[in-house]
Protein backbone atom coordinates (compact mmCIF):
# COMPACT_ATOMS: atom_id res chain seq x y z
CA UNK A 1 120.33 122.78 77.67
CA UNK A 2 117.50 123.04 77.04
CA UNK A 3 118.26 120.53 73.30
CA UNK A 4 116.80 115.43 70.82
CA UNK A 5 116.40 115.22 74.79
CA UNK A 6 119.77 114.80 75.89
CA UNK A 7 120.89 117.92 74.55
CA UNK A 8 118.51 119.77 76.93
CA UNK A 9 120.30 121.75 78.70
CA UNK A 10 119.16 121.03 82.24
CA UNK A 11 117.32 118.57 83.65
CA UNK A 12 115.13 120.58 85.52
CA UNK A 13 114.26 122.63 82.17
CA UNK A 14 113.97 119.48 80.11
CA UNK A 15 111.19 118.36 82.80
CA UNK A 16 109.31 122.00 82.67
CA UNK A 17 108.81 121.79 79.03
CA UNK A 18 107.27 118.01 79.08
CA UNK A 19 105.20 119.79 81.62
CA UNK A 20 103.90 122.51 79.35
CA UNK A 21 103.77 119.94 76.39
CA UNK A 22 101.63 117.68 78.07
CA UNK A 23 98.62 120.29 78.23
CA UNK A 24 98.93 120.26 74.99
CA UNK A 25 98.97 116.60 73.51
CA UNK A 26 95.93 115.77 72.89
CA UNK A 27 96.16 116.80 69.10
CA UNK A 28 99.35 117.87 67.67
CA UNK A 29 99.44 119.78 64.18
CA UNK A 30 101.83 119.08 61.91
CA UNK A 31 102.18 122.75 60.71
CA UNK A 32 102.67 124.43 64.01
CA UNK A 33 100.72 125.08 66.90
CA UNK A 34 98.33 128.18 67.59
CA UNK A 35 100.23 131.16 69.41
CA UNK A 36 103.94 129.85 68.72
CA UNK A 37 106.03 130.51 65.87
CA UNK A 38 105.97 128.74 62.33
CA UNK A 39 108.17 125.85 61.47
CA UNK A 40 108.86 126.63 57.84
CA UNK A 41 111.78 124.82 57.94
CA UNK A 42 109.61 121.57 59.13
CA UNK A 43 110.26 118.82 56.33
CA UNK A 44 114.39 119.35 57.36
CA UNK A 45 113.50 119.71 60.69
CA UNK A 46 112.04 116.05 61.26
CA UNK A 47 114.89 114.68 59.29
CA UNK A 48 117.44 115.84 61.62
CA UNK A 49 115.42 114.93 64.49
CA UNK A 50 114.89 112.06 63.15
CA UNK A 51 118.56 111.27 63.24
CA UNK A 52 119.31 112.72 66.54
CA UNK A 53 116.80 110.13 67.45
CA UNK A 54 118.49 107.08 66.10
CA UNK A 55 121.50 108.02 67.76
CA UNK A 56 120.34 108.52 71.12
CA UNK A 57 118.73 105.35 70.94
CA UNK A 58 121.74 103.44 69.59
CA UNK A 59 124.93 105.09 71.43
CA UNK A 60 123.97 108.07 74.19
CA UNK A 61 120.78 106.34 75.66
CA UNK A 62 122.32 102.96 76.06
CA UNK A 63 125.57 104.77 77.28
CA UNK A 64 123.47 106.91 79.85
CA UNK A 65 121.88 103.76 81.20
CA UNK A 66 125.72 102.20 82.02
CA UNK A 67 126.32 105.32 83.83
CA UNK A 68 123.36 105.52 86.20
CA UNK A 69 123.88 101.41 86.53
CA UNK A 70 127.73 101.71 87.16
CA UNK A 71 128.51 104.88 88.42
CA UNK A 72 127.41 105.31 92.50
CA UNK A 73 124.46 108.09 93.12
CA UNK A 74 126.68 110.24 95.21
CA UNK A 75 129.45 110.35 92.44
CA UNK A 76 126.88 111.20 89.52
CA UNK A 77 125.34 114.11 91.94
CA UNK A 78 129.03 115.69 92.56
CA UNK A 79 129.24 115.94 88.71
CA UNK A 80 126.05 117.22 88.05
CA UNK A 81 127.22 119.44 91.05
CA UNK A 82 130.47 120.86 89.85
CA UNK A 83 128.81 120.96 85.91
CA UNK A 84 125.99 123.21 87.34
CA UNK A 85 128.31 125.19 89.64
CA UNK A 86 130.18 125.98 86.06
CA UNK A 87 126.90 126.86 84.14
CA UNK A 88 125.99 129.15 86.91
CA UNK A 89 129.44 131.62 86.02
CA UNK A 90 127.70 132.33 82.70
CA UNK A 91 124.08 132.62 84.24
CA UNK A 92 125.19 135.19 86.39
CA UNK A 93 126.92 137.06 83.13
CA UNK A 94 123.59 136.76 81.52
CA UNK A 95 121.21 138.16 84.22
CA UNK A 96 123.94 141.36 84.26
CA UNK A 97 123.46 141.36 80.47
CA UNK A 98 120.00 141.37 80.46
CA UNK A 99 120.50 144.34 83.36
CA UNK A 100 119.27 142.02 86.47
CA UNK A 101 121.67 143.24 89.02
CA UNK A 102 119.92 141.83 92.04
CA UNK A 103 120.07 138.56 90.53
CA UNK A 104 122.97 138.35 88.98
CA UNK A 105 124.47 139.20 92.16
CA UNK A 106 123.07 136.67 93.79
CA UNK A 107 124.00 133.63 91.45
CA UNK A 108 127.69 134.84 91.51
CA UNK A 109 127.43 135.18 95.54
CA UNK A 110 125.69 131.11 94.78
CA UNK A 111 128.90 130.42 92.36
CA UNK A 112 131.48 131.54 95.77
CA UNK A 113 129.85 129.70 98.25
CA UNK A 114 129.50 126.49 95.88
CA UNK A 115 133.01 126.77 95.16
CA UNK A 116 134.53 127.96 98.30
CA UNK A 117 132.25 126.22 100.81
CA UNK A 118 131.18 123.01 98.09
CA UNK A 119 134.46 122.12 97.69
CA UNK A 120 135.16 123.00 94.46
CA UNK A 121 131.37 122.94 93.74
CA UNK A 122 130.90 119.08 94.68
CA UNK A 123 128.43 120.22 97.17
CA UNK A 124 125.83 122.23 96.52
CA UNK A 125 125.46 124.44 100.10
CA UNK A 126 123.96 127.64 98.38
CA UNK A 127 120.88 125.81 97.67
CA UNK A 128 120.50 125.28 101.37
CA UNK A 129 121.13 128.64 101.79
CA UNK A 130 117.91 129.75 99.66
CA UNK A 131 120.84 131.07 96.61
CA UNK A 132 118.57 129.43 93.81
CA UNK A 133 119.58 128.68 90.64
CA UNK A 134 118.46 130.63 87.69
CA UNK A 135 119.58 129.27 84.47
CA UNK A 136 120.14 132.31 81.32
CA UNK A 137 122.32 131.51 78.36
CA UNK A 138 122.45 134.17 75.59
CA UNK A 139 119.51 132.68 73.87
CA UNK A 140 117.54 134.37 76.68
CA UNK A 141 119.74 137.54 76.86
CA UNK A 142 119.25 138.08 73.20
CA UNK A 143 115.02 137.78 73.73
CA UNK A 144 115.01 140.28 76.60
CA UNK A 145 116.94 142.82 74.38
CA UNK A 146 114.11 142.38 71.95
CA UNK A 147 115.38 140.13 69.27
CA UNK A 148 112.53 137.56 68.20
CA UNK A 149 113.61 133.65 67.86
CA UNK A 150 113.31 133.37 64.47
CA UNK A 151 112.37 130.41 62.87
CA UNK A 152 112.30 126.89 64.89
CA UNK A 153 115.63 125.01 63.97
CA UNK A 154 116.58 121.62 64.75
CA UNK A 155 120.32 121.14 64.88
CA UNK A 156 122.27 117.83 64.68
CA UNK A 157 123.16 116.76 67.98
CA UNK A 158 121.80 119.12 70.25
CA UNK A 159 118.28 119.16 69.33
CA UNK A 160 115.56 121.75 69.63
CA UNK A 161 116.81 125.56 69.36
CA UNK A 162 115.78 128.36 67.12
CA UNK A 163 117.28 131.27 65.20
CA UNK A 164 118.30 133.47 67.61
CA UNK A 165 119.39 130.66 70.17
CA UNK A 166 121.65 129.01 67.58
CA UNK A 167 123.21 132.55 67.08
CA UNK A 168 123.90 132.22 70.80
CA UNK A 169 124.08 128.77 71.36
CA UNK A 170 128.42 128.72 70.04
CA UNK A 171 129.43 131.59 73.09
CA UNK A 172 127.19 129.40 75.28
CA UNK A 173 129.16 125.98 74.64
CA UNK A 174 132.51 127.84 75.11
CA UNK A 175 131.57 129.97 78.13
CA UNK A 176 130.01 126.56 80.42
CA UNK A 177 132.92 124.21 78.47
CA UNK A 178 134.01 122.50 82.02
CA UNK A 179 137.37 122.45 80.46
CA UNK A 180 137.34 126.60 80.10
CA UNK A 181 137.13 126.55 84.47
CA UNK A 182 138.62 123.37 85.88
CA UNK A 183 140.95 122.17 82.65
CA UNK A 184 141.36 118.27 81.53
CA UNK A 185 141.00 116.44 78.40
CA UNK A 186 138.17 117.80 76.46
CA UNK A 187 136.82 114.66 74.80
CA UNK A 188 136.55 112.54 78.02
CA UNK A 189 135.21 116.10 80.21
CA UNK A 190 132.42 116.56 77.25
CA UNK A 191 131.46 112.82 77.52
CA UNK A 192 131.04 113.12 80.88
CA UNK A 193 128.99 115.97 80.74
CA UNK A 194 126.63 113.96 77.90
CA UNK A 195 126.34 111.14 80.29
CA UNK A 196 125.74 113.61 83.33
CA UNK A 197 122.52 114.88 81.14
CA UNK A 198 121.44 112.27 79.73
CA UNK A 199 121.40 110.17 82.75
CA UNK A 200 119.02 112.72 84.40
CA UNK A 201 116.91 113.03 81.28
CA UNK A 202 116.15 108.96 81.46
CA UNK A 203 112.88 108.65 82.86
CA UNK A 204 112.07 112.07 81.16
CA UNK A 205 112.18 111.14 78.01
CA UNK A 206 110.82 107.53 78.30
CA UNK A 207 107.17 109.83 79.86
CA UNK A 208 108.02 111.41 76.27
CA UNK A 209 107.55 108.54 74.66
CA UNK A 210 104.23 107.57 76.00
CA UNK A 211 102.26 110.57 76.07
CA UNK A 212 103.12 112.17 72.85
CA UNK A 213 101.51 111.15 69.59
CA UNK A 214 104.01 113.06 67.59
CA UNK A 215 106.87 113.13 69.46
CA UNK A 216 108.38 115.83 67.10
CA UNK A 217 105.53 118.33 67.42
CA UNK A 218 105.60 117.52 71.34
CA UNK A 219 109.05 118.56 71.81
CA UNK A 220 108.91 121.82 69.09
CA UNK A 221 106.05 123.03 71.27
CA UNK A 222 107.46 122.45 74.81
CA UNK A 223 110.95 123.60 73.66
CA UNK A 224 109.21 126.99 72.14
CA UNK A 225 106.91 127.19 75.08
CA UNK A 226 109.75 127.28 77.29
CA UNK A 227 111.78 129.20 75.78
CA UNK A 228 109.24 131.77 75.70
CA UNK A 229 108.97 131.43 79.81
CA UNK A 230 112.15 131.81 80.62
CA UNK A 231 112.47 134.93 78.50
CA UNK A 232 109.90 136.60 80.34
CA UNK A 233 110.40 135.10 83.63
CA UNK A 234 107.58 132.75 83.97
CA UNK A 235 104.93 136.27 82.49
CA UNK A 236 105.29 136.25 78.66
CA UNK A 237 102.95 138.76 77.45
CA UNK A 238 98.59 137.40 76.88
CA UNK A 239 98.35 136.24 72.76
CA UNK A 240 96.41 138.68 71.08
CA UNK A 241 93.25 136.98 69.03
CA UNK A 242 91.18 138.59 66.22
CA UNK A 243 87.25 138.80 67.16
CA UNK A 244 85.46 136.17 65.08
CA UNK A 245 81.96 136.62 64.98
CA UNK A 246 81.45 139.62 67.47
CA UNK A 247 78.59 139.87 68.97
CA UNK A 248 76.43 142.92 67.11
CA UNK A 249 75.60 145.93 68.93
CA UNK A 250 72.53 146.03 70.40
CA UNK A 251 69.73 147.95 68.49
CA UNK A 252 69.13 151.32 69.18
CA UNK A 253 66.85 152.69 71.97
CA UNK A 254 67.12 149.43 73.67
């Protein structure tokens, strides 16, 4: 989710990548980083991050700050609650996709209990019941099937992606729309669900800001870094380097 930062698509993901990105920080290219895939589309790139930046500092930022302000904490976690209960429907589609029966299983046996026992998913019970959440969208289902992610694409709005995960990303949106499960007026259920994000991505992104000396670069490489982990579940296959300067084989007889 996940997508600027706001468009991330969950929290928890959003905080995984800074974590990979930060390793990496001290010296940022401008053409790519070593072992993850070109950005030829780079110059168009920063200028629609660029303006996914100026809005989320002048409207969704700003807007996110009300809600954490206003809104009480045990309201904004029964959102987040019933929006993650909803994302977990398609996860569970996605592990079967990608032919993870065990696991698929057990996030729809984590989508009952949230909704039967969570009220609706307000609660969040199959946590405490060791049912963790595993997050797949298609982006992830198309990788594991062997399709490559293409080129690094920004997108207006929802940020960091790439080929293949833009292919995805419109059966994503529709399959976790709120609206699709629990009905209500689409514009105010999609704000909400902005807000929701962004207000967990807050202190997130502000770490962003101070670590990163090219906050573009920074977020290309964590997104891509991530993205790779969670198509391989957390054991994406060793980078393969050409020998520079072998060492020469040692002179016969000795």
């Amino acid at each position: 989710m996940k997508r600027s930062a706001w468009s991330v698509r969950s929290a928890h993901g959003a905080v995984a990548a800074l974590a990979i990105g930060v390793a990496g920080c001290a010296s940022v290219p401008s053409g790519g980083s070593a072992g993850l895939p070109a950005d030829p589309w780079e110059r168009w790139n920063r200028k629609v991050f660029a303006f996914n930046e100026a809005l989320d500092d002048a409207v969704v930022r700003p807007a996110a700050e009300v809600y954490r302000d206003v809104v009480p904490q045990l309201v904004r976690t029964g959102v987040s609650n019933v929006l993650g209960n909803v994302g977990d429907i398609w996860s569970a589609v996605n592990h079967l996709l990608q032919g993870k029966f065990g696991s698929g299983l057990e996030m729809g046996l984590r989508v009952v209990t949230n909704t039967i026992m969570g009220l609706g998913g307000l609660l969040d019970p199959a946590t405490e019941m060791r049912l963790t959440r595993r997050s797949e969208d298609l982006g992830q289902t198309l990788g594991v099937w062997g399709i490559g992610p293409g080129p690094y694409l920004v997108l207006p709005l929802f940020g960091p992606s790439s080929l293949r995960d833009t292919s995805g990303l419109p059966f994503d949106r529709y399959a976790t729309a709120p609206t699709l499960w629990l009905g209500g007026n689409p514009y105010a259920v999609n704000t909400l669900q902005l807000l929701s994000v962004r207000a967990d991505l807050l202190a997130t992104t502000r770490l962003l800001g101070d670590v990163s000396l090219d906050k573009y670069s920074f977020v290309r490489d964590a997104y891509l870094a991530r993205r790779l982990d969670q198509v391989f579940d957390g054991a994406p296959p060793l980078e393969k380097f050409e020998d520079e300067g072998a060492d020469a084989p040692p002179p016969k007889g000795k």
